[in-house]
C-alpha atoms as a PDB file:
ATOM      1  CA  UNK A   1       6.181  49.541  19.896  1.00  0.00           C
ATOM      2  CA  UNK A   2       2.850  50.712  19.589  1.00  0.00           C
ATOM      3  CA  UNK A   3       0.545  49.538  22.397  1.00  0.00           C
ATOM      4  CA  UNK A   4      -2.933  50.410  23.303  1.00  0.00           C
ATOM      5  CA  UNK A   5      -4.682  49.326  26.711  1.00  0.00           C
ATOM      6  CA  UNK A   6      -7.903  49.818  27.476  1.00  0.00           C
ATOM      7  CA  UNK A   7      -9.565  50.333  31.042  1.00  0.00           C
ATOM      8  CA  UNK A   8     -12.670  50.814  32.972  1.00  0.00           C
ATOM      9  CA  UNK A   9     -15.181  47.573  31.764  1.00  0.00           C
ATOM     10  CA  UNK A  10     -17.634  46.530  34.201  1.00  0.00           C
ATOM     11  CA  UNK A  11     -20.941  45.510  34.698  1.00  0.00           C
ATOM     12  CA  UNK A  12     -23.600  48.056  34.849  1.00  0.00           C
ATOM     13  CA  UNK A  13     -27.153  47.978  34.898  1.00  0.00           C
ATOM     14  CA  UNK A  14     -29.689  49.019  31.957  1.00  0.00           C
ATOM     15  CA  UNK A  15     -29.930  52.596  32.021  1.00  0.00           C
ATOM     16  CA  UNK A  16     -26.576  52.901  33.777  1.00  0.00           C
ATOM     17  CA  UNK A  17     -23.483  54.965  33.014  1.00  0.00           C
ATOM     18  CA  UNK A  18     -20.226  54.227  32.297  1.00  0.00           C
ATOM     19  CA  UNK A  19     -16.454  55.583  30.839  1.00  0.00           C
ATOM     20  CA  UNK A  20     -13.738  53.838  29.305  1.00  0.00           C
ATOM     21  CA  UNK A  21     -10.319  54.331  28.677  1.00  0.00           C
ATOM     22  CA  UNK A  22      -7.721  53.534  26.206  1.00  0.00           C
ATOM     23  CA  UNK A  23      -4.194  54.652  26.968  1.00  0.00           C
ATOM     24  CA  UNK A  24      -1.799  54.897  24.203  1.00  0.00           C
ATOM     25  CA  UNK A  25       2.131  54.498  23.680  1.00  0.00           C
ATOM     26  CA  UNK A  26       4.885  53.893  21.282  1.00  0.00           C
ATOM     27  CA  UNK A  27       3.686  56.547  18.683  1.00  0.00           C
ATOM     28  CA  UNK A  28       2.951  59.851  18.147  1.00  0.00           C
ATOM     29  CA  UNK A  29      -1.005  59.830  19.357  1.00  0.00           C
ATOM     30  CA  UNK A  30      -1.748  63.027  18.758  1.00  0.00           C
ATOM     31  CA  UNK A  31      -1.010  62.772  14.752  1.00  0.00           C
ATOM     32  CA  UNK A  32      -3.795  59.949  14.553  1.00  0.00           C
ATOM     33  CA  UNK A  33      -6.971  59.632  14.406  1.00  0.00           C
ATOM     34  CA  UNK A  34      -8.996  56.812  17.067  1.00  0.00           C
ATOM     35  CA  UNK A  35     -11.627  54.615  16.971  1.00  0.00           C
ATOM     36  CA  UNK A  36     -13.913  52.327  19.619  1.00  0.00           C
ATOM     37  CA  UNK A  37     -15.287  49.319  18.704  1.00  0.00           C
ATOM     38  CA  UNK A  38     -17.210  46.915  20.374  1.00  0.00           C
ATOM     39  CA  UNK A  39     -17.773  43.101  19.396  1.00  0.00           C
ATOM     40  CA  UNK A  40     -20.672  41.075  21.169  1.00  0.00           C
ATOM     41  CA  UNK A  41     -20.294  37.151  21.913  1.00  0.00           C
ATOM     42  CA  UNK A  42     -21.329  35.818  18.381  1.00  0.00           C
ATOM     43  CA  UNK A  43     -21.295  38.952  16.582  1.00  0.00           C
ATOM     44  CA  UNK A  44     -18.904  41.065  14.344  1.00  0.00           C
ATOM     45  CA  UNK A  45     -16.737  43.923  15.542  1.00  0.00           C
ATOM     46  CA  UNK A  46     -18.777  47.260  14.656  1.00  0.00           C
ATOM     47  CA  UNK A  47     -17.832  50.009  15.174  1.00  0.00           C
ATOM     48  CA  UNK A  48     -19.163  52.927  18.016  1.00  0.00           C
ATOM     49  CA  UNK A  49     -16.935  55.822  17.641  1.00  0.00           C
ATOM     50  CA  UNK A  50     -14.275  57.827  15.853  1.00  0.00           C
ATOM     51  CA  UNK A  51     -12.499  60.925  16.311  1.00  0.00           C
ATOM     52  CA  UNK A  52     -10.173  63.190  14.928  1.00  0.00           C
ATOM     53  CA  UNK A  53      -6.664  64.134  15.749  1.00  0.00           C
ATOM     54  CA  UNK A  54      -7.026  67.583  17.507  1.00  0.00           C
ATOM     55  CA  UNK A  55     -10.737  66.091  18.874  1.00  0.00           C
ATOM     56  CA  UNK A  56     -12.394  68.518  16.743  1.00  0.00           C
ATOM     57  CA  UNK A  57     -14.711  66.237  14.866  1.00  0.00           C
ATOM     58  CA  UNK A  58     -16.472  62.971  15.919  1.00  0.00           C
ATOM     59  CA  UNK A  59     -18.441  60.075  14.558  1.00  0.00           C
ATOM     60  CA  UNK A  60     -21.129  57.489  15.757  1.00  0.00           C
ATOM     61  CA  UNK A  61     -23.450  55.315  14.065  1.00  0.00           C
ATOM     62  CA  UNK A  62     -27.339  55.684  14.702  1.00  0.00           C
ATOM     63  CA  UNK A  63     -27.100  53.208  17.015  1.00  0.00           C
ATOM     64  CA  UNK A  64     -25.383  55.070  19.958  1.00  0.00           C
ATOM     65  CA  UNK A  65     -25.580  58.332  18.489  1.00  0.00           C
ATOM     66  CA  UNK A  66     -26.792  60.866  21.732  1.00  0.00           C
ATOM     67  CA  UNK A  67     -25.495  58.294  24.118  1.00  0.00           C
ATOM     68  CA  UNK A  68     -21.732  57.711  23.454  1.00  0.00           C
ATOM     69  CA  UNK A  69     -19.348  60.486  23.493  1.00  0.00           C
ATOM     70  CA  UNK A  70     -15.669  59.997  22.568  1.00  0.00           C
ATOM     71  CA  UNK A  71     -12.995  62.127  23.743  1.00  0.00           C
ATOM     72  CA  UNK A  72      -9.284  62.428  23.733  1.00  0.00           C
ATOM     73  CA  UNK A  73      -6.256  63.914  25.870  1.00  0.00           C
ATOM     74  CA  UNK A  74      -3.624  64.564  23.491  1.00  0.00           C
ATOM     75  CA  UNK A  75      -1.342  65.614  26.495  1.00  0.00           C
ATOM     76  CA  UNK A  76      -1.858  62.321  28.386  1.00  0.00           C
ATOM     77  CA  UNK A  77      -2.402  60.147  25.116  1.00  0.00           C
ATOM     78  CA  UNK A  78      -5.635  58.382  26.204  1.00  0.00           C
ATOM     79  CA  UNK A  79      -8.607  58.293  24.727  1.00  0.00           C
ATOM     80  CA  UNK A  80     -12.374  57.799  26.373  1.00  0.00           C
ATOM     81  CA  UNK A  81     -16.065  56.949  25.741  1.00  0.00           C
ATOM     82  CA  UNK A  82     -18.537  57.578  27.908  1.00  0.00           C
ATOM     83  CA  UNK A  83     -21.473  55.906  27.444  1.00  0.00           C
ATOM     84  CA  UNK A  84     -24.803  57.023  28.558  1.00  0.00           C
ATOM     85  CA  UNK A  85     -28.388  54.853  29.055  1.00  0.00           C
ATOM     86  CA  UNK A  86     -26.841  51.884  28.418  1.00  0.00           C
ATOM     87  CA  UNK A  87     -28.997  48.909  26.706  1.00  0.00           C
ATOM     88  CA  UNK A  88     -28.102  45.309  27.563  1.00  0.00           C
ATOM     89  CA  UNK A  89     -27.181  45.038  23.730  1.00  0.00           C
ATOM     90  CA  UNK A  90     -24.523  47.165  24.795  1.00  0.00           C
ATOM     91  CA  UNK A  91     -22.806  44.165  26.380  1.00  0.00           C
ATOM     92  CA  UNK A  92     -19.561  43.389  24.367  1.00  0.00           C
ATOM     93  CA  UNK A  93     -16.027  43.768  24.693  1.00  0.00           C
ATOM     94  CA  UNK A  94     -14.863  47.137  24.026  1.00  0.00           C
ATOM     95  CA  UNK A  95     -11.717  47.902  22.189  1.00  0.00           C
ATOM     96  CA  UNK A  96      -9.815  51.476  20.749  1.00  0.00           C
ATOM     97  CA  UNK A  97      -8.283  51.067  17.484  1.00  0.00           C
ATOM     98  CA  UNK A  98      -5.801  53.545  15.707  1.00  0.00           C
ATOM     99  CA  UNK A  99      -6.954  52.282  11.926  1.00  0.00           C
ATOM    100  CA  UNK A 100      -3.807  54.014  10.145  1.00  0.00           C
ATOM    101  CA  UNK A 101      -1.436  52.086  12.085  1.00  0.00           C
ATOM    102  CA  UNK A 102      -3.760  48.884  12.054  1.00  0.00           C
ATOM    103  CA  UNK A 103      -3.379  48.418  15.642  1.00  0.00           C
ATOM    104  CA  UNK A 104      -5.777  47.287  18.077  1.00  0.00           C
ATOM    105  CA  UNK A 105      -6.043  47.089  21.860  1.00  0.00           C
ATOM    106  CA  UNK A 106      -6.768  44.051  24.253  1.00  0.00           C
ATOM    107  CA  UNK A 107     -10.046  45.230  24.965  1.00  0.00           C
ATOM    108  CA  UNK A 108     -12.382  45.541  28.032  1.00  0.00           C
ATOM    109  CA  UNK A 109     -15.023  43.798  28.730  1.00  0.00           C
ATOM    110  CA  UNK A 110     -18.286  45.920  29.248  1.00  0.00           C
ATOM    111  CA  UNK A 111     -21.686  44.118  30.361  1.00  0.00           C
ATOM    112  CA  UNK A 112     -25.219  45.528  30.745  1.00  0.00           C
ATOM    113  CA  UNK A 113     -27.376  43.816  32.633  1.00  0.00           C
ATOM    114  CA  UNK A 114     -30.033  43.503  36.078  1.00  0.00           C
END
Protein backbone atom coordinates (compact mmCIF):
# COMPACT_ATOMS: atom_id res chain seq x y z
CA UNK A 1 0.00 0.00 0.00
CA UNK A 2 1.51 3.05 -0.98
CA UNK A 3 1.49 5.72 1.76
CA UNK A 4 3.07 9.05 2.00
CA UNK A 5 3.23 11.20 5.35
CA UNK A 6 4.37 14.34 5.59
CA UNK A 7 6.08 16.14 8.69
CA UNK A 8 7.51 19.24 10.06
CA UNK A 9 4.46 22.18 9.46
CA UNK A 10 4.49 24.94 11.79
CA UNK A 11 4.13 28.39 12.15
CA UNK A 12 6.98 30.59 11.33
CA UNK A 13 7.43 34.10 10.99
CA UNK A 14 7.97 36.21 7.61
CA UNK A 15 11.43 35.84 6.72
CA UNK A 16 11.72 32.62 8.70
CA UNK A 17 13.02 29.18 7.79
CA UNK A 18 11.66 26.05 7.66
CA UNK A 19 12.00 22.01 6.34
CA UNK A 20 9.53 19.52 5.64
CA UNK A 21 9.34 16.03 5.29
CA UNK A 22 7.53 13.44 3.43
CA UNK A 23 8.29 9.84 4.27
CA UNK A 24 7.42 7.25 1.83
CA UNK A 25 6.34 3.41 1.88
CA UNK A 26 4.70 0.64 0.05
CA UNK A 27 6.69 1.18 -3.27
CA UNK A 28 9.79 1.31 -4.72
CA UNK A 29 10.67 5.29 -4.01
CA UNK A 30 13.65 5.43 -5.50
CA UNK A 31 12.20 4.47 -9.19
CA UNK A 32 9.86 7.67 -8.96
CA UNK A 33 9.98 10.83 -9.39
CA UNK A 34 8.32 13.49 -6.33
CA UNK A 35 6.58 16.44 -6.15
CA UNK A 36 5.46 19.26 -3.28
CA UNK A 37 2.55 21.06 -3.53
CA UNK A 38 1.00 23.47 -1.52
CA UNK A 39 -2.82 24.60 -1.53
CA UNK A 40 -3.84 27.92 0.36
CA UNK A 41 -7.42 28.26 2.14
CA UNK A 42 -9.51 29.26 -1.02
CA UNK A 43 -7.03 28.57 -3.56
CA UNK A 44 -5.98 25.70 -5.98
CA UNK A 45 -3.24 23.17 -5.33
CA UNK A 46 -0.02 24.55 -7.27
CA UNK A 47 2.60 23.19 -7.39
CA UNK A 48 6.34 24.21 -5.57
CA UNK A 49 8.67 21.50 -6.43
CA UNK A 50 9.71 18.42 -8.36
CA UNK A 51 12.52 16.18 -8.52
CA UNK A 52 13.96 13.42 -10.17
CA UNK A 53 14.58 9.87 -9.23
CA UNK A 54 18.39 9.76 -8.49
CA UNK A 55 17.88 13.76 -7.21
CA UNK A 56 19.84 14.83 -10.07
CA UNK A 57 17.49 17.36 -11.54
CA UNK A 58 14.93 19.72 -9.88
CA UNK A 59 12.09 22.04 -10.66
CA UNK A 60 10.34 25.21 -9.15
CA UNK A 61 8.14 27.74 -10.47
CA UNK A 62 9.23 31.54 -10.40
CA UNK A 63 7.48 31.89 -7.51
CA UNK A 64 9.81 30.10 -4.97
CA UNK A 65 12.53 29.64 -7.25
CA UNK A 66 16.01 30.63 -4.94
CA UNK A 67 14.03 29.96 -1.84
CA UNK A 68 12.76 26.31 -1.89
CA UNK A 69 15.06 23.50 -2.30
CA UNK A 70 13.81 19.90 -2.65
CA UNK A 71 15.78 17.00 -1.77
CA UNK A 72 15.53 13.30 -1.43
CA UNK A 73 17.09 10.22 0.58
CA UNK A 74 16.68 7.35 -1.58
CA UNK A 75 18.18 5.15 1.29
CA UNK A 76 15.64 6.34 3.90
CA UNK A 77 12.75 7.01 1.27
CA UNK A 78 11.84 10.57 2.40
CA UNK A 79 11.77 13.40 0.67
CA UNK A 80 12.30 17.30 1.95
CA UNK A 81 11.85 21.03 1.14
CA UNK A 82 13.39 23.51 2.78
CA UNK A 83 12.10 26.65 2.43
CA UNK A 84 13.95 29.81 2.83
CA UNK A 85 12.53 33.73 3.46
CA UNK A 86 9.31 32.67 3.80
CA UNK A 87 6.33 35.17 2.69
CA UNK A 88 3.01 34.96 4.55
CA UNK A 89 1.57 33.83 1.05
CA UNK A 90 3.50 30.93 1.82
CA UNK A 91 0.84 29.86 4.31
CA UNK A 92 -0.92 26.66 2.95
CA UNK A 93 -0.98 23.15 3.57
CA UNK A 94 1.87 21.39 2.19
CA UNK A 95 1.64 18.03 0.59
CA UNK A 96 4.37 15.46 -1.51
CA UNK A 97 2.87 13.79 -4.36
CA UNK A 98 4.38 10.80 -6.42
CA UNK A 99 2.30 11.88 -9.85
CA UNK A 100 3.01 8.37 -11.65
CA UNK A 101 1.37 6.50 -9.02
CA UNK A 102 -1.35 9.33 -8.48
CA UNK A 103 -0.86 9.29 -4.88
CA UNK A 104 -0.92 12.01 -2.52
CA UNK A 105 -0.03 12.57 1.13
CA UNK A 106 -2.16 13.97 4.13
CA UNK A 107 -0.37 17.04 4.13
CA UNK A 108 1.10 19.50 6.73
CA UNK A 109 0.01 22.44 7.55
CA UNK A 110 2.64 25.33 7.12
CA UNK A 111 1.72 29.05 8.27
CA UNK A 112 3.68 32.32 7.87
CA UNK A 113 2.88 34.86 9.88
CA UNK A 114 3.91 37.77 12.96
Amino acid sequence: QVRLVESGGRMVQPGGSLRISCAASGFDFRRYAIMWYRQASGKEREMVAQITTTGATTIYPDSVKGRFTISRDNTQYTVSLQMNSLKPDGTAVYYCRVPMLNAWGQGTQVTVSS
